[in-house]
PDB file of N, CA and C in Angstrom:
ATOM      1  N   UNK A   1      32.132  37.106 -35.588  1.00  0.00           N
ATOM      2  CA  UNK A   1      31.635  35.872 -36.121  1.00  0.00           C
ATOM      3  C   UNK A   1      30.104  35.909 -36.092  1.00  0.00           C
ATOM      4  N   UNK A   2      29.417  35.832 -37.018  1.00  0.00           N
ATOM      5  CA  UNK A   2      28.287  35.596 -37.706  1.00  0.00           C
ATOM      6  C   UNK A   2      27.129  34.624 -36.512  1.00  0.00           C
ATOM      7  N   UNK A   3      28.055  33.541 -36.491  1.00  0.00           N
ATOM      8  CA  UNK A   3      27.312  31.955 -35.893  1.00  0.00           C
ATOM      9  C   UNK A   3      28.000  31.761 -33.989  1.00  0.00           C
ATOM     10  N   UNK A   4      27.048  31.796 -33.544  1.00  0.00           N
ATOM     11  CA  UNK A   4      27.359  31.474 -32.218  1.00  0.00           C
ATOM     12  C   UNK A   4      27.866  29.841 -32.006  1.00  0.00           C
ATOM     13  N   UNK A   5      28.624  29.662 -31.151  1.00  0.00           N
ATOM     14  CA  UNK A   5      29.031  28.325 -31.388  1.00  0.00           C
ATOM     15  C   UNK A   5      28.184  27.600 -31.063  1.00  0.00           C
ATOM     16  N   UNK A   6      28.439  25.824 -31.460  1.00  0.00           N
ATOM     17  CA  UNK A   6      27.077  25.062 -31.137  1.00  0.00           C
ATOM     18  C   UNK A   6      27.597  24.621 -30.603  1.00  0.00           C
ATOM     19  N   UNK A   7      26.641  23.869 -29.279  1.00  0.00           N
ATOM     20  CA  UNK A   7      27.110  23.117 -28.620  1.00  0.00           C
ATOM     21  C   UNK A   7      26.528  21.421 -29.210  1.00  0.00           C
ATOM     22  N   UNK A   8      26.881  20.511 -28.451  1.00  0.00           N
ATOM     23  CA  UNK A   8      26.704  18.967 -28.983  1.00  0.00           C
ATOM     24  C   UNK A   8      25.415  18.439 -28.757  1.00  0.00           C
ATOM     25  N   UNK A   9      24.667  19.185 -28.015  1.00  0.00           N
ATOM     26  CA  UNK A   9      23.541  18.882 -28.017  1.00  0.00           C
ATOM     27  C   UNK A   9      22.297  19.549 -29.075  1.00  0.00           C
ATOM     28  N   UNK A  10      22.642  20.612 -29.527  1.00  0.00           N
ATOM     29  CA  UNK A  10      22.133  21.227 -30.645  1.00  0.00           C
ATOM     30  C   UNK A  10      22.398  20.429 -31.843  1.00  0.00           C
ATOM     31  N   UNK A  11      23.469  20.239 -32.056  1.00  0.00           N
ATOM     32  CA  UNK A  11      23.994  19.194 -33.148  1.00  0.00           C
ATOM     33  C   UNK A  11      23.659  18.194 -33.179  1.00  0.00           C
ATOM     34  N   UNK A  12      23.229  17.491 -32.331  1.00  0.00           N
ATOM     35  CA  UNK A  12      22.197  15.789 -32.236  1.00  0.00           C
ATOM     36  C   UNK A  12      20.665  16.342 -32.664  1.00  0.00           C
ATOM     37  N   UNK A  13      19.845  17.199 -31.990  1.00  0.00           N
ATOM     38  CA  UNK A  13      19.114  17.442 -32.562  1.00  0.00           C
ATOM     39  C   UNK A  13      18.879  17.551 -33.717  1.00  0.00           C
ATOM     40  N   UNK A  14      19.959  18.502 -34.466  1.00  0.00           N
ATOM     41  CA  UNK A  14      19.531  18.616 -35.619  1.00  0.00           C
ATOM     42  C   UNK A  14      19.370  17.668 -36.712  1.00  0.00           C
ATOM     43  N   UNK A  15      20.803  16.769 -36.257  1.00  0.00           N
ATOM     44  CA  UNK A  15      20.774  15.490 -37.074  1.00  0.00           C
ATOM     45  C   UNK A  15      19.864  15.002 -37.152  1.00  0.00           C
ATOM     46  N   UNK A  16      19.083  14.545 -35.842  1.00  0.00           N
ATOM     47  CA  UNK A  16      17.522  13.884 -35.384  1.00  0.00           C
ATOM     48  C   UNK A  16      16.927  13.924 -36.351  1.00  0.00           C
ATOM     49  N   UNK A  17      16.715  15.510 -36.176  1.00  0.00           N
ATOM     50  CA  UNK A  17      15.538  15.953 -37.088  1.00  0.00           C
ATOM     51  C   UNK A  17      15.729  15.924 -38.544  1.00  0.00           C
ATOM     52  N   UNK A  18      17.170  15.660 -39.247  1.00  0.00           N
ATOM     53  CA  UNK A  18      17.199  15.020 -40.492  1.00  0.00           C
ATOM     54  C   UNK A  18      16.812  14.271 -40.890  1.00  0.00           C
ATOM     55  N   UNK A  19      17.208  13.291 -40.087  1.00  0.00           N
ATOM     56  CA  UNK A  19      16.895  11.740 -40.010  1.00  0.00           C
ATOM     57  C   UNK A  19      15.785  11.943 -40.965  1.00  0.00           C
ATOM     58  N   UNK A  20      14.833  12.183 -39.457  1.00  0.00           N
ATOM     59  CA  UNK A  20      13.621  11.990 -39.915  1.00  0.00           C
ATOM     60  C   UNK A  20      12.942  11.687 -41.554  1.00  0.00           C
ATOM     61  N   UNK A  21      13.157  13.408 -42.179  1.00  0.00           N
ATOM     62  CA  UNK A  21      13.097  13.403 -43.139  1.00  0.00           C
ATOM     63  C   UNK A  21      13.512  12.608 -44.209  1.00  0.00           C
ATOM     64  N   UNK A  22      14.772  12.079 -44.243  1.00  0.00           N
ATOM     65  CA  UNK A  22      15.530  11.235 -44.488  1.00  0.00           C
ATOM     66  C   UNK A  22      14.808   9.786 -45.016  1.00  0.00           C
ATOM     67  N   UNK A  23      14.263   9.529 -43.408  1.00  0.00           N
ATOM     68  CA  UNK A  23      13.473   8.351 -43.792  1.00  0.00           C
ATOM     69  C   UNK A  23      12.239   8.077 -44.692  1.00  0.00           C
ATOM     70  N   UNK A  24      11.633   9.108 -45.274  1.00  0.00           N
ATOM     71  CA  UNK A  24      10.478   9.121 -46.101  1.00  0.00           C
ATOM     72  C   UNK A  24      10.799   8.962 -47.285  1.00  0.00           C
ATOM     73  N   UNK A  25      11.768  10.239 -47.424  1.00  0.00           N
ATOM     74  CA  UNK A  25      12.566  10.018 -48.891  1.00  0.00           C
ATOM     75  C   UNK A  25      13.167   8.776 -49.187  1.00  0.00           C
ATOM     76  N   UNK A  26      14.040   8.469 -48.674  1.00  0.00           N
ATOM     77  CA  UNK A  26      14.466   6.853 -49.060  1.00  0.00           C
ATOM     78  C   UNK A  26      13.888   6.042 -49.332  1.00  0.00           C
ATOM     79  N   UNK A  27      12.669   6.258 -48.295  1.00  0.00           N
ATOM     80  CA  UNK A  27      11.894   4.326 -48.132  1.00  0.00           C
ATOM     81  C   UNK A  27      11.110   4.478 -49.578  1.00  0.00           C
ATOM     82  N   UNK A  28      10.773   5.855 -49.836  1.00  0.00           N
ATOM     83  CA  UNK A  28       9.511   6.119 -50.948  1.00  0.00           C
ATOM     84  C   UNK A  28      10.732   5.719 -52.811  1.00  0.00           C
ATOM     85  N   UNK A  29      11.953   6.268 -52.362  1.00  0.00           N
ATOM     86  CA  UNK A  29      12.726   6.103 -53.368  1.00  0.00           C
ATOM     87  C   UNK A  29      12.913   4.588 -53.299  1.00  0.00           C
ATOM     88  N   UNK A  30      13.307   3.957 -52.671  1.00  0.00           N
ATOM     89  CA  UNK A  30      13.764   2.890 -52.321  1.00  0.00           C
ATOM     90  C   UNK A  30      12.203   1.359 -53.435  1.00  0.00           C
ATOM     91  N   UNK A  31      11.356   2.057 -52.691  1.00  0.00           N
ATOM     92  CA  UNK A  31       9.952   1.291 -53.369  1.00  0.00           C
ATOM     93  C   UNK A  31       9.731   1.897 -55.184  1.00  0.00           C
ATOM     94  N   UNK A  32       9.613   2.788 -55.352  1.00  0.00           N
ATOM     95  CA  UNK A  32       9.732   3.152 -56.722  1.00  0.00           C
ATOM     96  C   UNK A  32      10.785   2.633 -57.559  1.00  0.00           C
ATOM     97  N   UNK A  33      11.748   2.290 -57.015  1.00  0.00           N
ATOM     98  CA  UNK A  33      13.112   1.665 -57.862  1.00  0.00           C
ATOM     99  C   UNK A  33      12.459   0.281 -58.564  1.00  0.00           C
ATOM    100  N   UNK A  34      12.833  -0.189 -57.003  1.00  0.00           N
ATOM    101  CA  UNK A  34      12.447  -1.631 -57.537  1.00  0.00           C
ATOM    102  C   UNK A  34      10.267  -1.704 -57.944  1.00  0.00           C
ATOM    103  N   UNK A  35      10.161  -1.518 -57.863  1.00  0.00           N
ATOM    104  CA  UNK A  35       8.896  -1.449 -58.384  1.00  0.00           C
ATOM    105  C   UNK A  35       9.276  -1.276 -60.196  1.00  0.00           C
ATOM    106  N   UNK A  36       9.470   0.075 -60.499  1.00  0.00           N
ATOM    107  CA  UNK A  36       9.920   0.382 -61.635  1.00  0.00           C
ATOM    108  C   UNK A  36      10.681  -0.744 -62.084  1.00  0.00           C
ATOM    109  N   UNK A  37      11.551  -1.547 -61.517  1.00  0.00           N
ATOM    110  CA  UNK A  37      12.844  -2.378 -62.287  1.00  0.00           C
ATOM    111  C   UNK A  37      12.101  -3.852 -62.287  1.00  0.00           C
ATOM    112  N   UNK A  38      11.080  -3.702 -61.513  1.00  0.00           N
ATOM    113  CA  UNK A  38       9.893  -5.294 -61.551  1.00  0.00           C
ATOM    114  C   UNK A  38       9.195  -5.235 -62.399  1.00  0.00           C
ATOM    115  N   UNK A  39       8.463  -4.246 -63.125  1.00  0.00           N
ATOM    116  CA  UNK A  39       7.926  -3.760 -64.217  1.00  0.00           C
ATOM    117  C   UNK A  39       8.820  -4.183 -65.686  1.00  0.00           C
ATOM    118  N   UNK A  40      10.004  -3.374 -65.220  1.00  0.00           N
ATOM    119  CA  UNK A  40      10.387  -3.944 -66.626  1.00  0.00           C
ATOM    120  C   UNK A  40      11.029  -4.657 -67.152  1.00  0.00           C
ATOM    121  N   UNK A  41      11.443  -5.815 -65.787  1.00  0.00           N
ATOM    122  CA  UNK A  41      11.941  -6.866 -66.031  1.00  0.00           C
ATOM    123  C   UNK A  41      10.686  -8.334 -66.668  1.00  0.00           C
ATOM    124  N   UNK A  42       9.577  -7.650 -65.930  1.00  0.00           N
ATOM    125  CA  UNK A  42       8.383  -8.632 -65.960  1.00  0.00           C
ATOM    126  C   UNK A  42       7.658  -8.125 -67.393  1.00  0.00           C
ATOM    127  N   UNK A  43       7.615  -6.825 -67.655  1.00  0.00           N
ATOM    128  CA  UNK A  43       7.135  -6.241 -68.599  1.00  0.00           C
ATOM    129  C   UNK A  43       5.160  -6.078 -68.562  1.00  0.00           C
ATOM    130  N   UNK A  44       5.271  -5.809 -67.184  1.00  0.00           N
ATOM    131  CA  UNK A  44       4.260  -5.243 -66.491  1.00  0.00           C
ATOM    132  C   UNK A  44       3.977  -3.664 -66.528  1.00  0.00           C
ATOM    133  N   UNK A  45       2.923  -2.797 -67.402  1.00  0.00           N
ATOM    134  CA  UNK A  45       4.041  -1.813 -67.077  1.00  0.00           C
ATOM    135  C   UNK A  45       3.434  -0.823 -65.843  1.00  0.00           C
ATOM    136  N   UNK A  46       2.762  -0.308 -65.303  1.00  0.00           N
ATOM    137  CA  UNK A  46       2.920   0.490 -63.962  1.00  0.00           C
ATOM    138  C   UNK A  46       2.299  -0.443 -62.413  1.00  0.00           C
ATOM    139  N   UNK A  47       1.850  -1.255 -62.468  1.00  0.00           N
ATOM    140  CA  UNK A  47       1.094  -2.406 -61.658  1.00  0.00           C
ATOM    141  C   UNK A  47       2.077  -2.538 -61.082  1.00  0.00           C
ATOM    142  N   UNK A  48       3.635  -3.033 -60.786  1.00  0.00           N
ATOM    143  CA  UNK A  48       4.613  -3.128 -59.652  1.00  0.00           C
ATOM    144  C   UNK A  48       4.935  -1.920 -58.746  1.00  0.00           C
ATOM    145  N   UNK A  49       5.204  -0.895 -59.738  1.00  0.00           N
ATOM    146  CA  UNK A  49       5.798   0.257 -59.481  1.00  0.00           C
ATOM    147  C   UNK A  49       4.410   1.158 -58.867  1.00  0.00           C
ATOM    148  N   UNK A  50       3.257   1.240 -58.946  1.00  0.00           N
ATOM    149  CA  UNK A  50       2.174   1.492 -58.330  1.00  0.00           C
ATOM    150  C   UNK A  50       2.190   0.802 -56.539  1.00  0.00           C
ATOM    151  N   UNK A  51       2.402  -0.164 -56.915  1.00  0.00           N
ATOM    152  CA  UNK A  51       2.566  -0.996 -55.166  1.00  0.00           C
ATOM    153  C   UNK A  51       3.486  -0.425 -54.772  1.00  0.00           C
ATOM    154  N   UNK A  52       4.833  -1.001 -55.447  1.00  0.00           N
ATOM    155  CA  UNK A  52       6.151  -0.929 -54.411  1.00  0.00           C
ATOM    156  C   UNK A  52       5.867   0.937 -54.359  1.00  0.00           C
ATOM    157  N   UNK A  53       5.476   1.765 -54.719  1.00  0.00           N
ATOM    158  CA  UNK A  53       5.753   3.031 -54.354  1.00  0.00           C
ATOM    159  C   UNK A  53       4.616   3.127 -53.033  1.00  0.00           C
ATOM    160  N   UNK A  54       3.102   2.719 -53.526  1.00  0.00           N
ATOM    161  CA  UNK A  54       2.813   3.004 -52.095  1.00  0.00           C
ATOM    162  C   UNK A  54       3.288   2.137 -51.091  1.00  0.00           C
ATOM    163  N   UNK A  55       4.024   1.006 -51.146  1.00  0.00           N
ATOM    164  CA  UNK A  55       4.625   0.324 -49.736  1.00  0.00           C
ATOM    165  C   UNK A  55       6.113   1.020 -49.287  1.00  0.00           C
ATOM    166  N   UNK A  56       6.864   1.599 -50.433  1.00  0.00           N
ATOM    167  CA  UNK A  56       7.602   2.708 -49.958  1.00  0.00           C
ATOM    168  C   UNK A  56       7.046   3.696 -49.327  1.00  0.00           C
ATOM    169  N   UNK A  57       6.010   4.888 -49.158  1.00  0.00           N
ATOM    170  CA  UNK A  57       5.833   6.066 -49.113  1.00  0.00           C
ATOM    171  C   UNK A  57       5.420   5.203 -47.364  1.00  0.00           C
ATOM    172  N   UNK A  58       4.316   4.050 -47.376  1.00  0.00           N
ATOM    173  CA  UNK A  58       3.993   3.511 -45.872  1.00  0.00           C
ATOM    174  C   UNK A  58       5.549   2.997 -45.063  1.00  0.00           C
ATOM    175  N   UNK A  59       6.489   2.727 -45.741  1.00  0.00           N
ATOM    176  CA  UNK A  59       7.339   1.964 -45.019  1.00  0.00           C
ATOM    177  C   UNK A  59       8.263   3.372 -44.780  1.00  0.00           C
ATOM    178  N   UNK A  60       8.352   4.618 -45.202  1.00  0.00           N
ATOM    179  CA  UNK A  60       8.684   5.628 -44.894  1.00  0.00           C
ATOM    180  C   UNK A  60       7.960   6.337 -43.706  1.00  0.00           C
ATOM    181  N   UNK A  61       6.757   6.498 -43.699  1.00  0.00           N
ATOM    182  CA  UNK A  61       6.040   7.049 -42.435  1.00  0.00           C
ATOM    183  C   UNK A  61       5.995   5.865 -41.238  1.00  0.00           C
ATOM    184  N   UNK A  62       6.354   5.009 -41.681  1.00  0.00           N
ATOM    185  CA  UNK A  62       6.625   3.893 -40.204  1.00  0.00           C
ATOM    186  C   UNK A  62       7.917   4.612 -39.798  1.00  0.00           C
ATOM    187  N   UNK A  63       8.715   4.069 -40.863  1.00  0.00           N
ATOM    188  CA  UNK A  63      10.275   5.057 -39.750  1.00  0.00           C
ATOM    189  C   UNK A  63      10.532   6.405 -39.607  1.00  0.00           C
ATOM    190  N   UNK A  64       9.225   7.106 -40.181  1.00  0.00           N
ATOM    191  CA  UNK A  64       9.060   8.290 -39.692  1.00  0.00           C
ATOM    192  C   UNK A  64       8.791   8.127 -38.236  1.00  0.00           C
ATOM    193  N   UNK A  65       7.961   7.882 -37.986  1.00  0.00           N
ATOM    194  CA  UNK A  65       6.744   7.313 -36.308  1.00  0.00           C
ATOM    195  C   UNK A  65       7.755   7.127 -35.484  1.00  0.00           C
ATOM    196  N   UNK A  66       8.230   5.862 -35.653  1.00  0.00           N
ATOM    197  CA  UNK A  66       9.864   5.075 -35.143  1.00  0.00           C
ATOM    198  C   UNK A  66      10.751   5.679 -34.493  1.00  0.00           C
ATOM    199  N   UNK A  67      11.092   7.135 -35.280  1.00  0.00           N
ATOM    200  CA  UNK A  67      12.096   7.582 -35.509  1.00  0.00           C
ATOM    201  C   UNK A  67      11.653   9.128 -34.275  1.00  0.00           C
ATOM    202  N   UNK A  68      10.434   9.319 -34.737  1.00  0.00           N
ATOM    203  CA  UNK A  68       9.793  10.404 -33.760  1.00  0.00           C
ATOM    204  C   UNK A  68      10.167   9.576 -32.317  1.00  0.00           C
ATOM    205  N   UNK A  69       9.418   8.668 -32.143  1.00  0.00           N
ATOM    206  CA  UNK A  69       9.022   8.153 -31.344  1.00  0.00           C
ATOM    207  C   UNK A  69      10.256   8.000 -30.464  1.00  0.00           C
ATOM    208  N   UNK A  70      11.325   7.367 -30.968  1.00  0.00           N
ATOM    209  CA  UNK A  70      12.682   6.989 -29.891  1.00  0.00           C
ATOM    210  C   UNK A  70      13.160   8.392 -29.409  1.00  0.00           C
ATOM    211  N   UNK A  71      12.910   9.358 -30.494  1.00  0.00           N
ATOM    212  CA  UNK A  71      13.680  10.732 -30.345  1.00  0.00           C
ATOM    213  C   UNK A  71      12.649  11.493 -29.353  1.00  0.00           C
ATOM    214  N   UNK A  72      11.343  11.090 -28.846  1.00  0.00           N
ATOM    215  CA  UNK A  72      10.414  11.526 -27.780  1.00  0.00           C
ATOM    216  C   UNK A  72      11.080  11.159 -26.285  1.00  0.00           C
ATOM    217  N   UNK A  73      11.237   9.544 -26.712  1.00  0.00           N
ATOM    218  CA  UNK A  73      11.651   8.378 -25.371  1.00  0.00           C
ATOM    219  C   UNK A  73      13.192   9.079 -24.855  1.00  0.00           C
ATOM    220  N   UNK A  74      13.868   9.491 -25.676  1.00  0.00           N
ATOM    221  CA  UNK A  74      15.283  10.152 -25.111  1.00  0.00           C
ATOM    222  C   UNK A  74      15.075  11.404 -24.766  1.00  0.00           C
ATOM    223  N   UNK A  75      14.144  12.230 -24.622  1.00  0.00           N
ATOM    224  CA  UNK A  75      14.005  13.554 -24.435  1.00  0.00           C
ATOM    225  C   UNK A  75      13.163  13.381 -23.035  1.00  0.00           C
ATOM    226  N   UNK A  76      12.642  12.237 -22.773  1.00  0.00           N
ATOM    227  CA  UNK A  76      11.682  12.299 -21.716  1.00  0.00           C
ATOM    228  C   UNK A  76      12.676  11.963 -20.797  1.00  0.00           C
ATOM    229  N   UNK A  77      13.606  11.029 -21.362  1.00  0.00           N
ATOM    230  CA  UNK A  77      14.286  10.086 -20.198  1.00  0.00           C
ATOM    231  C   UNK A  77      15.646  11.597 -19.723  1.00  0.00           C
ATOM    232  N   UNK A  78      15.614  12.439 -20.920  1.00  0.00           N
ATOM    233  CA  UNK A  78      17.290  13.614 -20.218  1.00  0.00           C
ATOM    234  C   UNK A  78      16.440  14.036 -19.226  1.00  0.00           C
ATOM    235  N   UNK A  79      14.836  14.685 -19.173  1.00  0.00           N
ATOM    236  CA  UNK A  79      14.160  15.427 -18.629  1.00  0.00           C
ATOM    237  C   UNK A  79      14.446  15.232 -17.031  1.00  0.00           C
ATOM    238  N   UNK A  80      13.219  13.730 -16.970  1.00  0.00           N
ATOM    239  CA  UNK A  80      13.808  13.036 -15.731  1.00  0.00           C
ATOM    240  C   UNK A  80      14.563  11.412 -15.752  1.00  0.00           C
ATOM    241  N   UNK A  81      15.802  12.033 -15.354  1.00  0.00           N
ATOM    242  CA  UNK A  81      16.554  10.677 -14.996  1.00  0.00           C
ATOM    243  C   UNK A  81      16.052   9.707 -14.537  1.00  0.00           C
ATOM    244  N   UNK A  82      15.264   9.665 -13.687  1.00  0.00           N
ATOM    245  CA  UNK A  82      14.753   7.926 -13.128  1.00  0.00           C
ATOM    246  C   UNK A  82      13.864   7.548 -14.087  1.00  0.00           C
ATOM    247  N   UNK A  83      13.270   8.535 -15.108  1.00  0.00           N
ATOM    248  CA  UNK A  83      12.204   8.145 -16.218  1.00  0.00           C
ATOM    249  C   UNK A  83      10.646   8.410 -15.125  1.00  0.00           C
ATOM    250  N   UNK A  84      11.077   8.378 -13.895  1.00  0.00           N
ATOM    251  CA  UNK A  84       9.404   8.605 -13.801  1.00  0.00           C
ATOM    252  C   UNK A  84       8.694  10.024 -13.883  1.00  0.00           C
ATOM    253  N   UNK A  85       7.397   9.862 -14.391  1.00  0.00           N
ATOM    254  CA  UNK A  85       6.828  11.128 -14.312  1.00  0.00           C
ATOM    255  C   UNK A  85       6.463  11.986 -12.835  1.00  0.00           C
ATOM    256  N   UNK A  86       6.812  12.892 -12.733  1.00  0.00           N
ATOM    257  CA  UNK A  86       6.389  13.572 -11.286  1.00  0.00           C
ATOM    258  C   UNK A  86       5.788  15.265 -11.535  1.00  0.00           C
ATOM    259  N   UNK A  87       4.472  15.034 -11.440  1.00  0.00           N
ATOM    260  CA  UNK A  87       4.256  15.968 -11.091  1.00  0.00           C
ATOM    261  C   UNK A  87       4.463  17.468  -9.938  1.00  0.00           C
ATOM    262  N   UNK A  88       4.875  18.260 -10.655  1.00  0.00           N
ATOM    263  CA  UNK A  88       5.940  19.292  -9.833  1.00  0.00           C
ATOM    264  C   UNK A  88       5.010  20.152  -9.104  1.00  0.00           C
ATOM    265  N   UNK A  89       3.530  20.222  -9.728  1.00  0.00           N
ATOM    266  CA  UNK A  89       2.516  21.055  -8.346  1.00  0.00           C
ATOM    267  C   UNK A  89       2.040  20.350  -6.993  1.00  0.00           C
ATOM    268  N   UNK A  90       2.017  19.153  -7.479  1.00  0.00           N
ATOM    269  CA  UNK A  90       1.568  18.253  -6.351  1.00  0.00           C
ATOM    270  C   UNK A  90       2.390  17.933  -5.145  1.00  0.00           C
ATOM    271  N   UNK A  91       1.986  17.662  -3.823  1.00  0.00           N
ATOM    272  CA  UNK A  91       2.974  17.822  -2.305  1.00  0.00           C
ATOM    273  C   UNK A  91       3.427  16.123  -2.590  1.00  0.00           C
TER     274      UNK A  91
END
């Protein structure tokens, strides 16, 4: 066999780290839609779709941050269980 087996903790990671990505693309798709569909319902033509894309591409790197960020807070907390930091050279 080719692939060593994974274990379940490899497999959360990786998802994680989909996510992530995940979230840029969407939020940025997500703002271009309706931007685009405010445009041509209003018959505005790139002035909606100019905004809503850059408040997509920002509302994507927020749950980028977000998304880093919780996935930092759970890696600190497997590290050490009580969550506190302890320095391991010090008596």
């Amino acid at each position: 066999m080719f692939f060593k087996k994974w274990d379940n903790e490899y497999i959360n990671s990786l998802m994680k780290a989909s996510v992530v990505g995940i979230h840029l693309v969407t939020a940025t798709f997500v703002g271009l839609v309706i931007g685009y569909f405010l445009d041509k319902w209003l018959g505005t033509k790139p002035i909606f779709t100019i905004i809503f894309l850059l408040f997509g591409i920002a509302a994507g790197y927020k749950n980028m941050y977000l998304e880093v960020k919780g996935i930092n807070k759970s890696d600190k907390a497997k590290e050490t269980p009580s969550g506190d930091k302890k320095d391991k050279g010090s008596i």
